[in-house]
C-alpha atoms as a PDB file:
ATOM      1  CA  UNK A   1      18.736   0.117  -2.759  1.00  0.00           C
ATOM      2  CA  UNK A   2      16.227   0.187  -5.706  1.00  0.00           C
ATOM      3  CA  UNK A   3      13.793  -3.168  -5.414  1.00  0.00           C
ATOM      4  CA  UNK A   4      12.843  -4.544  -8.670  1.00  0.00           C
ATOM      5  CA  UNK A   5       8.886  -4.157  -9.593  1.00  0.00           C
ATOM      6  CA  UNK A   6       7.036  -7.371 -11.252  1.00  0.00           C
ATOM      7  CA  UNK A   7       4.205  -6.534 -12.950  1.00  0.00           C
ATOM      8  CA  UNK A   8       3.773 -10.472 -14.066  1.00  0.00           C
ATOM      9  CA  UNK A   9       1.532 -12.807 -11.682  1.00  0.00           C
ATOM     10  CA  UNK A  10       3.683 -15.219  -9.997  1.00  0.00           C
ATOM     11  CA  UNK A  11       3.140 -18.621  -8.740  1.00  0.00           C
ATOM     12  CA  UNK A  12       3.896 -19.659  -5.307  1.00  0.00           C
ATOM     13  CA  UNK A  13       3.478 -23.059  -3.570  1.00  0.00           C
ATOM     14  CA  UNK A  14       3.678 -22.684  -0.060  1.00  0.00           C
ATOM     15  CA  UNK A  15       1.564 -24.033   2.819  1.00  0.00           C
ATOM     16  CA  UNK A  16       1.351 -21.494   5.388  1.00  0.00           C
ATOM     17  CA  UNK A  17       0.171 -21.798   9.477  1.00  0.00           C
ATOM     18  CA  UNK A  18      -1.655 -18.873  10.708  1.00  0.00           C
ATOM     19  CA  UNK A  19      -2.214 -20.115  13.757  1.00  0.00           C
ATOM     20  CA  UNK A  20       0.164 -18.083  15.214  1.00  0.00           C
ATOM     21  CA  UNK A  21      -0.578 -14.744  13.905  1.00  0.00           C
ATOM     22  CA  UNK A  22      -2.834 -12.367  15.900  1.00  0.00           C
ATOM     23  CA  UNK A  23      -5.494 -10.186  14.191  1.00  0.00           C
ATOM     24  CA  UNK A  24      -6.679  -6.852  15.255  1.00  0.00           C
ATOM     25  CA  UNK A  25      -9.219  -4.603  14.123  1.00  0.00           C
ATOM     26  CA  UNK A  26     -10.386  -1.665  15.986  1.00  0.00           C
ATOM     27  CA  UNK A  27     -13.864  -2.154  16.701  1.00  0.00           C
ATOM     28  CA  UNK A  28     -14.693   1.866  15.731  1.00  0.00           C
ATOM     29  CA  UNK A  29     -13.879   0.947  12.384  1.00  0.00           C
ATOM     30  CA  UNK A  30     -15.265  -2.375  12.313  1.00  0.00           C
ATOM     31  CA  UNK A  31     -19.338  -0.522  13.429  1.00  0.00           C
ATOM     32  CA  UNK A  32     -18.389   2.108  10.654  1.00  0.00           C
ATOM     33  CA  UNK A  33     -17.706  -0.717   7.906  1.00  0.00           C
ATOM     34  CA  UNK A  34     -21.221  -2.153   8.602  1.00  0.00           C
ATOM     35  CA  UNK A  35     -22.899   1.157   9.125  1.00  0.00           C
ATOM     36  CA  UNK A  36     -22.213   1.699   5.739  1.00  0.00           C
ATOM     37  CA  UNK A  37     -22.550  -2.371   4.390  1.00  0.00           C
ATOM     38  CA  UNK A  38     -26.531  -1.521   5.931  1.00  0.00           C
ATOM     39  CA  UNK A  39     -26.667   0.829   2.660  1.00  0.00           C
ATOM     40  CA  UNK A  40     -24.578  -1.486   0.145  1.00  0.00           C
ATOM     41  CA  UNK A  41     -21.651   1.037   0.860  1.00  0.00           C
ATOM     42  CA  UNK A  42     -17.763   0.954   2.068  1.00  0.00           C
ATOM     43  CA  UNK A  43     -17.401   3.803   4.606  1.00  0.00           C
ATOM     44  CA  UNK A  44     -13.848   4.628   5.835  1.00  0.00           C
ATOM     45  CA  UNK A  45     -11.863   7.211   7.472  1.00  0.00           C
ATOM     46  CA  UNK A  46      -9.714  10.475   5.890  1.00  0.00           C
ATOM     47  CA  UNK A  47      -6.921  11.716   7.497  1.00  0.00           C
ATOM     48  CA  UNK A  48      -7.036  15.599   7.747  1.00  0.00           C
ATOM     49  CA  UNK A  49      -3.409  15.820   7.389  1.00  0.00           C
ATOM     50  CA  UNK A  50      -1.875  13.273   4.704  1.00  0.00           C
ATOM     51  CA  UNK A  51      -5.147  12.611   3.120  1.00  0.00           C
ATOM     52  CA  UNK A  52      -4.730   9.186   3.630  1.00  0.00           C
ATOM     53  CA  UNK A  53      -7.919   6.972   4.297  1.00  0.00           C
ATOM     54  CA  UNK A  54      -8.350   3.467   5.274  1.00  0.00           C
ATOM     55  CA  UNK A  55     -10.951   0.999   5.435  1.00  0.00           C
ATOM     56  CA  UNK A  56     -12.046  -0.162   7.493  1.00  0.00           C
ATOM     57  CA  UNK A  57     -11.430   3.217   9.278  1.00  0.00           C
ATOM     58  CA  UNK A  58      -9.154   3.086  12.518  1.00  0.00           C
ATOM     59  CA  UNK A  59      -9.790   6.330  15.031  1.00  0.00           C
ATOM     60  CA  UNK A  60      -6.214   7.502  14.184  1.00  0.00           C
ATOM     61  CA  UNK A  61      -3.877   7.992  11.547  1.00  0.00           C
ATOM     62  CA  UNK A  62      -0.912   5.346  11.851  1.00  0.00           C
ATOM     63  CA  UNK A  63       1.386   7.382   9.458  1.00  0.00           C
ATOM     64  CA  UNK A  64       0.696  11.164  11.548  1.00  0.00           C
ATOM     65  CA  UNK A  65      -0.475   9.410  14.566  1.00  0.00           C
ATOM     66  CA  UNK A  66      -3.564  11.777  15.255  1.00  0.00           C
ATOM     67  CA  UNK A  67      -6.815  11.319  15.659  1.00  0.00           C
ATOM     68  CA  UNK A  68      -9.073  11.015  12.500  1.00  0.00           C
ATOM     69  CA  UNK A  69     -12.847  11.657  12.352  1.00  0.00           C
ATOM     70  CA  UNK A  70     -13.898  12.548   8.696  1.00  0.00           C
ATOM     71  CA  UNK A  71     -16.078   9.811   6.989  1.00  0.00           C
ATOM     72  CA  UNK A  72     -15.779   9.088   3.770  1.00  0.00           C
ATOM     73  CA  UNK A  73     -17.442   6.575   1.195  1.00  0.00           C
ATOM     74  CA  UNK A  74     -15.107   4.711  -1.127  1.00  0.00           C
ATOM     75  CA  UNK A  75     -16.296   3.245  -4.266  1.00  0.00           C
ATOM     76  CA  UNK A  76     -17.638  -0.297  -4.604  1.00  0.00           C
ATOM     77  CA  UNK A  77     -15.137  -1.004  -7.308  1.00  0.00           C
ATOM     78  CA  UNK A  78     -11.299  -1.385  -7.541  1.00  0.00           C
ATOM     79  CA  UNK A  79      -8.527  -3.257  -8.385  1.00  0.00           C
ATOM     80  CA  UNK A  80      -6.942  -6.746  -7.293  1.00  0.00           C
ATOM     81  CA  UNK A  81      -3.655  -6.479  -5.708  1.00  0.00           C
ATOM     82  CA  UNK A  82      -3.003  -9.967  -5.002  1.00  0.00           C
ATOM     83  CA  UNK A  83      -5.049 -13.336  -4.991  1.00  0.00           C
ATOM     84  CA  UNK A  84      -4.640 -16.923  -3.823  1.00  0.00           C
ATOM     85  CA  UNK A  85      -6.227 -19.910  -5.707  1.00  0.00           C
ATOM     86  CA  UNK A  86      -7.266 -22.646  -3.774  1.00  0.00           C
ATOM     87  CA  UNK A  87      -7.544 -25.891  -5.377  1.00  0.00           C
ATOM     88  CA  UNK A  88      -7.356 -28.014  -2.185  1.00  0.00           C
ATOM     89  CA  UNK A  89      -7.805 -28.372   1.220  1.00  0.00           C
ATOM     90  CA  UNK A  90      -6.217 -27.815   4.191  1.00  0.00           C
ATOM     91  CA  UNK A  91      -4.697 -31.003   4.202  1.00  0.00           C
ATOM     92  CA  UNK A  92      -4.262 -31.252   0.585  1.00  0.00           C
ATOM     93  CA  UNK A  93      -7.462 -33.011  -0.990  1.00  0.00           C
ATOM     94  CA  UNK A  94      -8.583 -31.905  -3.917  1.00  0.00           C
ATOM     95  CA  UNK A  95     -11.469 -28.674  -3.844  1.00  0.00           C
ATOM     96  CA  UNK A  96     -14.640 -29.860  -5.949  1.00  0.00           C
ATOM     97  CA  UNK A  97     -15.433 -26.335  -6.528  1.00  0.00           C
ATOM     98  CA  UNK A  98     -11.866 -24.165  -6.700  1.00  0.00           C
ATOM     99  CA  UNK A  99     -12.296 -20.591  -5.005  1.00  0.00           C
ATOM    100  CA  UNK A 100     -10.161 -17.401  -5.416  1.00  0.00           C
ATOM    101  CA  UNK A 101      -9.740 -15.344  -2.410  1.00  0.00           C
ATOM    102  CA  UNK A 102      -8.695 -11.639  -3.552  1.00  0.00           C
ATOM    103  CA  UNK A 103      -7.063  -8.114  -1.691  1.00  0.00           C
ATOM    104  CA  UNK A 104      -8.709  -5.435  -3.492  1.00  0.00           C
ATOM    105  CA  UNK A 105      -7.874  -1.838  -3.138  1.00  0.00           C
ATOM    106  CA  UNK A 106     -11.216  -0.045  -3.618  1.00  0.00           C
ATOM    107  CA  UNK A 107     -11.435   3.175  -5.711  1.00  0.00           C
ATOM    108  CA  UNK A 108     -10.671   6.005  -3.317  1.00  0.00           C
ATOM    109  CA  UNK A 109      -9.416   3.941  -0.386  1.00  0.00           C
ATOM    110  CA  UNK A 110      -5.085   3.631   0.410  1.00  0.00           C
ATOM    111  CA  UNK A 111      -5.885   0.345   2.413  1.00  0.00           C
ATOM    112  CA  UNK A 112      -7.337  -3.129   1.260  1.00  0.00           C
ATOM    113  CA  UNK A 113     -10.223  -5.184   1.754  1.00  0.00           C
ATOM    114  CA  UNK A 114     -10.483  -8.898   1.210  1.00  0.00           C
ATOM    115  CA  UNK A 115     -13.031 -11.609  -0.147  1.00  0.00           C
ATOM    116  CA  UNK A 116     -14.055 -13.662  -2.601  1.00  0.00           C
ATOM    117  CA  UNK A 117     -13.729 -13.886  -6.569  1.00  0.00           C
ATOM    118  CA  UNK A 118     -16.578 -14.665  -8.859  1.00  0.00           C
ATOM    119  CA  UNK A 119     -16.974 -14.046 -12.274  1.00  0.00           C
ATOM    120  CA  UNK A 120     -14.531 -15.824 -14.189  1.00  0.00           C
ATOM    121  CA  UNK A 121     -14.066 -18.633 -16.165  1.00  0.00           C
ATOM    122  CA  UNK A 122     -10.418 -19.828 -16.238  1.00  0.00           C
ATOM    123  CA  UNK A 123      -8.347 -19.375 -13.271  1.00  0.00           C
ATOM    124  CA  UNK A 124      -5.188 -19.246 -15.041  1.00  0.00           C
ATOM    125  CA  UNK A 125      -6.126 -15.812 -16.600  1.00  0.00           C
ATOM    126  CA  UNK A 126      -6.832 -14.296 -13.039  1.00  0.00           C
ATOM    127  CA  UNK A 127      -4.285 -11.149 -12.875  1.00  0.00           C
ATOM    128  CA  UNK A 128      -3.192  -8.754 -10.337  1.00  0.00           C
ATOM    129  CA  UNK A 129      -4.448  -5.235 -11.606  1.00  0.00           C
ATOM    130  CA  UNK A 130      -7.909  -6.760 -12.708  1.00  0.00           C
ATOM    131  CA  UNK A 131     -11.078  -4.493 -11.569  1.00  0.00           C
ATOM    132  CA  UNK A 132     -13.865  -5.426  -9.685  1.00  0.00           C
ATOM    133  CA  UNK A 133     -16.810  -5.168  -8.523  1.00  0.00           C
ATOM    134  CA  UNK A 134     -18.366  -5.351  -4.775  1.00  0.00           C
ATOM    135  CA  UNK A 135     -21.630  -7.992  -4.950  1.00  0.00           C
ATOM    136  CA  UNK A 136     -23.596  -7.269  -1.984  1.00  0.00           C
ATOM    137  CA  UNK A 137     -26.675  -9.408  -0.663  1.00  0.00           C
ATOM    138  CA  UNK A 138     -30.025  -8.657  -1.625  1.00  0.00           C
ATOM    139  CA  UNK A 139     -31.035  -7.504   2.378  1.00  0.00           C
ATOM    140  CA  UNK A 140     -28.100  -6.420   4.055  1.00  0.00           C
ATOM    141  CA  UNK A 141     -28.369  -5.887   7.903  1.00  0.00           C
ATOM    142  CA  UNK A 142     -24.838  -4.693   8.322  1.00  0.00           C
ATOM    143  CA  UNK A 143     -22.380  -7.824   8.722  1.00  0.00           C
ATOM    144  CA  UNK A 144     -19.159  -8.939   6.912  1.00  0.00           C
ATOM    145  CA  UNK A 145     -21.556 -11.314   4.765  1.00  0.00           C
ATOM    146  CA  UNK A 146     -23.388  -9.048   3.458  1.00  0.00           C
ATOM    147  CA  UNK A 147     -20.763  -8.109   0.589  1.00  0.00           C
ATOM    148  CA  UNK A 148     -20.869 -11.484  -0.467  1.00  0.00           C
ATOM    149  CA  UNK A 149     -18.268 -11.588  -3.268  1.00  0.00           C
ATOM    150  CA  UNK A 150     -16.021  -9.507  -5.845  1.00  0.00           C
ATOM    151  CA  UNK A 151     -17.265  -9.528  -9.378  1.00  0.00           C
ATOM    152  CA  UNK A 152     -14.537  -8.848 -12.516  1.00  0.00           C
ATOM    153  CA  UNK A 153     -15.691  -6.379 -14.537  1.00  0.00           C
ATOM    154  CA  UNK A 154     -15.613  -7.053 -18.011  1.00  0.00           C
ATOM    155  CA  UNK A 155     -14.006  -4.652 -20.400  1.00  0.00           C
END
């Protein structure tokens, strides 16, 4: 069976409860992520075998199931894959400020990292397939908030 590919953005209106998923990162990847966040970088893993490399980088492949070990640094720009667009709250008030929350596959990477969207002007003309741009704090000491948002890059 052939799926159909969209290349348009579409809209969805759903309210979803994630209270009931479970999250898991494995913490080897998690110290090499902020290793590398120390030096305003994105540092992953490489698969020997498939050439595959994910960020953060897990101590095994999970398509050959081996262990991994090379590091690798992945660019600090890429391309959106999907966003969200939050204009309200949790319980459906109105946002003063409205955010955009973005999955971004960075250059050189096969996995995708998430945050948030700054740089534009109309949300309406947000698009999957835009590039962007890692912003990282001014002193980073090597935590998730120190790459503080995606920036579009203008073109």
């Amino acid at each position: 069976m052939k799926v159909k590919e969209y290349k348009e953005t579409k809209d969805m209106t759903y309210y979803w409860d994630l209270t009931a998923m479970k999250w898991r990162i494995e913490t080897e990847g998690l110290k090499l992520l902020m290793e590398g966040f120390k030096e305003k970088k994105v540092l992953g893993r490489k698969c020997h075998k498939c050439g595959t490399v994910y960020v953060p980088g897990p101590t095994y492949c999970r398509k050959c199931m081996i262990d991994i070990y090379k590091i690798v640094e992945v660019s600090n720009e890429g391309t959106i894959g999907a966003f969200t667009v939050n204009l309200a709250d949790i319980r459906g008030n109105p946002l003063d400020e409205i955010s955009i929350v973005v999955c971004v596959k960075l250059d050189g990477s096969d996995s995708w990292l998430m945050g948030r969207l700054t740089g534009w002007d109309d949300w309406r003309k947000v698009k999957a397939g835009m590039r962007v741009k890692a912003e990282w704090s001014d002193k980073p000491k090597g935590t998730l908030s120190d790459l503080l948002n995606f920036v579009l890059i203008e073109k």
